[in-house]
Protein backbone atom coordinates (compact mmCIF):
# COMPACT_ATOMS: atom_id res chain seq x y z
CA UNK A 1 -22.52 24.15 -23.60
CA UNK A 2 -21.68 23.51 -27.02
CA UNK A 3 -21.10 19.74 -26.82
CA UNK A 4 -24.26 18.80 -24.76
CA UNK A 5 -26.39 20.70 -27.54
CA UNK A 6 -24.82 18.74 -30.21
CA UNK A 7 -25.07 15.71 -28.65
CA UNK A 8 -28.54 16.53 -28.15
CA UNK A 9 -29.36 17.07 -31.82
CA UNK A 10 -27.20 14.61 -33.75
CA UNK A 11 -28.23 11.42 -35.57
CA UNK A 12 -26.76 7.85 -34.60
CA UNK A 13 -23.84 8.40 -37.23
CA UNK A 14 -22.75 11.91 -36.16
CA UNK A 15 -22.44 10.93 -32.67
CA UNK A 16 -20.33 8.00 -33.05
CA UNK A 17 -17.92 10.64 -35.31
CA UNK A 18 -18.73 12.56 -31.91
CA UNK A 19 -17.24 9.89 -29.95
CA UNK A 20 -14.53 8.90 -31.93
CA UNK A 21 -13.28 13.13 -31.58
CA UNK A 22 -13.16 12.48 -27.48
CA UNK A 23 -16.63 14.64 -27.10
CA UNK A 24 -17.35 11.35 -24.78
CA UNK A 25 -14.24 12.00 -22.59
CA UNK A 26 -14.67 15.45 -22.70
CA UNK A 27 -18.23 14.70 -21.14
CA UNK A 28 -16.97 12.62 -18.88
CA UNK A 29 -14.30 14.84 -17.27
CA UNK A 30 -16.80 17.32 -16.73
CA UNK A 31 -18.72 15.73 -14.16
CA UNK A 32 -17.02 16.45 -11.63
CA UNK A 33 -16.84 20.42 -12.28
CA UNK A 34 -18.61 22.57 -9.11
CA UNK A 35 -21.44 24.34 -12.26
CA UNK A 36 -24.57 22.33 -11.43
CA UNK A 37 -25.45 23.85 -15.15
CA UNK A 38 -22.48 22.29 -16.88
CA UNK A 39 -22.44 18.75 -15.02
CA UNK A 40 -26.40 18.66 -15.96
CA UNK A 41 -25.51 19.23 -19.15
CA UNK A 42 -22.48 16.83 -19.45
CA UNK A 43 -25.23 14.32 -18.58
CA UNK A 44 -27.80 14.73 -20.94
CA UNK A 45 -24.76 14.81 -23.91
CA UNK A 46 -23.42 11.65 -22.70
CA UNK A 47 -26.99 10.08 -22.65
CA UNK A 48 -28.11 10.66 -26.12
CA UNK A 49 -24.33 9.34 -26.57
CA UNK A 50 -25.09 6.03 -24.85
CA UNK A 51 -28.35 6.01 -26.33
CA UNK A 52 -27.31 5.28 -29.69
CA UNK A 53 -25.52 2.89 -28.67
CA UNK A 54 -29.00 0.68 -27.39
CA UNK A 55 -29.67 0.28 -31.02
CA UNK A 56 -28.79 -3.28 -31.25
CA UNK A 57 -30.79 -5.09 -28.38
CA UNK A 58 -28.85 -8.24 -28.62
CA UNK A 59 -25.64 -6.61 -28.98
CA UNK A 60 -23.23 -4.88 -25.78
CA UNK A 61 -23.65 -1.22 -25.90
CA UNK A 62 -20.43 -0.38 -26.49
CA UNK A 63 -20.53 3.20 -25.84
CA UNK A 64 -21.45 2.39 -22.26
CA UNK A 65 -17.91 0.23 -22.16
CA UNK A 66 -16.10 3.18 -23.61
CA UNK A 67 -17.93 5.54 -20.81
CA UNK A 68 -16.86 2.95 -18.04
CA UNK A 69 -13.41 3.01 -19.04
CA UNK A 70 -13.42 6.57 -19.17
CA UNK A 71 -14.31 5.99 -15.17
CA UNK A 72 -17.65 7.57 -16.32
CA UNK A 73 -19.55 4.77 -13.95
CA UNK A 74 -17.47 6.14 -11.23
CA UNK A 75 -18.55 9.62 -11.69
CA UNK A 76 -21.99 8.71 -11.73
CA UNK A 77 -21.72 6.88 -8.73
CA UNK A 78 -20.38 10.32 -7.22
CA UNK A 79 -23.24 12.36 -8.67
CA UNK A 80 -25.88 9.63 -6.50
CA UNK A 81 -24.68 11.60 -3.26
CA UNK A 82 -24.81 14.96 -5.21
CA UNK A 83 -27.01 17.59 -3.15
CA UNK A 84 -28.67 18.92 -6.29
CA UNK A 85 -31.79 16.99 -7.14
CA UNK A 86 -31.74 17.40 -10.97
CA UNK A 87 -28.36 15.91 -10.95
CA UNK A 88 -29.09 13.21 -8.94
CA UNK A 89 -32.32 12.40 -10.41
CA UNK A 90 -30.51 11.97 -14.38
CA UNK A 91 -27.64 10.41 -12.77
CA UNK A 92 -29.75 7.62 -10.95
CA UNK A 93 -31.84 7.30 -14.67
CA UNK A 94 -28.87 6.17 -16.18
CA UNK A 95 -27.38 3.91 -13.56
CA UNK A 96 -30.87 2.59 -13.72
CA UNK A 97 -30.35 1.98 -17.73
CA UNK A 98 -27.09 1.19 -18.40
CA UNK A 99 -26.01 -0.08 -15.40
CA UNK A 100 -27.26 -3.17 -12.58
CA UNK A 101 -29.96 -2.58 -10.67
CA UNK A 102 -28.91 -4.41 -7.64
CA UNK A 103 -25.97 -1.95 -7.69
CA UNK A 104 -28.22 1.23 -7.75
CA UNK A 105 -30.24 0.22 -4.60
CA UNK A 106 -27.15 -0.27 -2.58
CA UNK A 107 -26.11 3.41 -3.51
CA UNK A 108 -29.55 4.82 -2.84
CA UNK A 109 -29.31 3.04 0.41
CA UNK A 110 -25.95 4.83 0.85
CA UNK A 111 -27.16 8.20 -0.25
CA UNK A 112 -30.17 7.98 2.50
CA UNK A 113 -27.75 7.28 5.08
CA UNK A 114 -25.60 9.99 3.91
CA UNK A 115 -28.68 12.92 3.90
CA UNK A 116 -29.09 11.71 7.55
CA UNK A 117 -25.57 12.44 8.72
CA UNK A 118 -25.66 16.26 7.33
CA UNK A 119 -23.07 18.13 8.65
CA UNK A 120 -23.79 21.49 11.07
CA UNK A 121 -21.63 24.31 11.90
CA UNK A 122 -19.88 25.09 15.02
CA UNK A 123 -22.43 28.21 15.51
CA UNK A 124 -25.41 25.57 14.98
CA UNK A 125 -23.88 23.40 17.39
CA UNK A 126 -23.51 26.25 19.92
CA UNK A 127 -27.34 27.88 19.30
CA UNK A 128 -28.15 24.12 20.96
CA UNK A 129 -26.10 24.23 23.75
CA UNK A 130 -27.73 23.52 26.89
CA UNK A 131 -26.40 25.31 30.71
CA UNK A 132 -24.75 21.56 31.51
CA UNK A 133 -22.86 21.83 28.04
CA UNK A 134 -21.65 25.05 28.50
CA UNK A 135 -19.86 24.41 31.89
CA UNK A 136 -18.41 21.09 30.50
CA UNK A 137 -16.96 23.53 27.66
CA UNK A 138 -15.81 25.85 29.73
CA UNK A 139 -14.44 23.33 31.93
CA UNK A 140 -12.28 21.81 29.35
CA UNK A 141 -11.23 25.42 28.12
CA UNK A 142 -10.14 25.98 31.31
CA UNK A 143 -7.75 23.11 31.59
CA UNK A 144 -6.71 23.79 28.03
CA UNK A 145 -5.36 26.95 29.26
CA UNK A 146 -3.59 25.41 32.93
CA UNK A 147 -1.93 23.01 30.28
């Protein structure tokens, strides 16, 4: 991924001529593609972006502003309840830099509730079926078909 790599490898000044091309918006828009690969990538290119930024401690990073009204907060919100670790693990890193901390809890909260309530599949749900299930079921599939 040719952005992410030059993200990765520019100085302070070729990455805000990075931004100012929409490489930051490209970024953005690709974090919600299905390639764990690419979205891990978009993430470390938008990081060294916002990086630069920190440079002035006193001063608002205003690459973060630009990535939140890109809806790039959003996104990384999304990628907290993402199933691949790596993802979630740089995602939470920079909600955990750039962003409240107070906020980040609440979505880790969310995201444990959220591993808890996996979903199963009908032939899961049917390996556990117990002999008092199965005449309830067939029960009801036998007024299904009266009907």
């Amino acid at each position: 991924m040719a952005l992410a790599n030059a993200c990765d490898e520019a100085t302070e000044y070729q990455l805000i001529k990075l931004v100012e091309e929409h490489v930051l918006e490209a970024l953005t828009s690709l974090l919600r593609e299905n390639s764990v690969e690419l979205v891990e990538r978009a993430l470390e290119g938008i990081n060294a972006i916002l990086a630069a930024g920190e440079e002035g401690e006193d001063e608002e990073n205003e690459l973060v502003e630009c990535f939140y009204s890109l809806g790039g907060h959003d996104k990384l919100q999304e990628l907290l309840l993402h199933p691949n670790d790596c993802i979630f693990s740089k995602a939470r890193a920079m909600v955990q830099k750039y962003y409240a901390v107070d906020e980040l809890q609440e979505l880790l909260k969310f995201k444990a509730l959220n591993d808890k309530l996996m979903s199963v599949s009908y032939t899961h749900l049917r390996a556990h079926e117990t002999s008092l299930h199965l005449v309830c079921r067939l029960l009801l599939e036998k007024k299904k078909k009266k009907k």
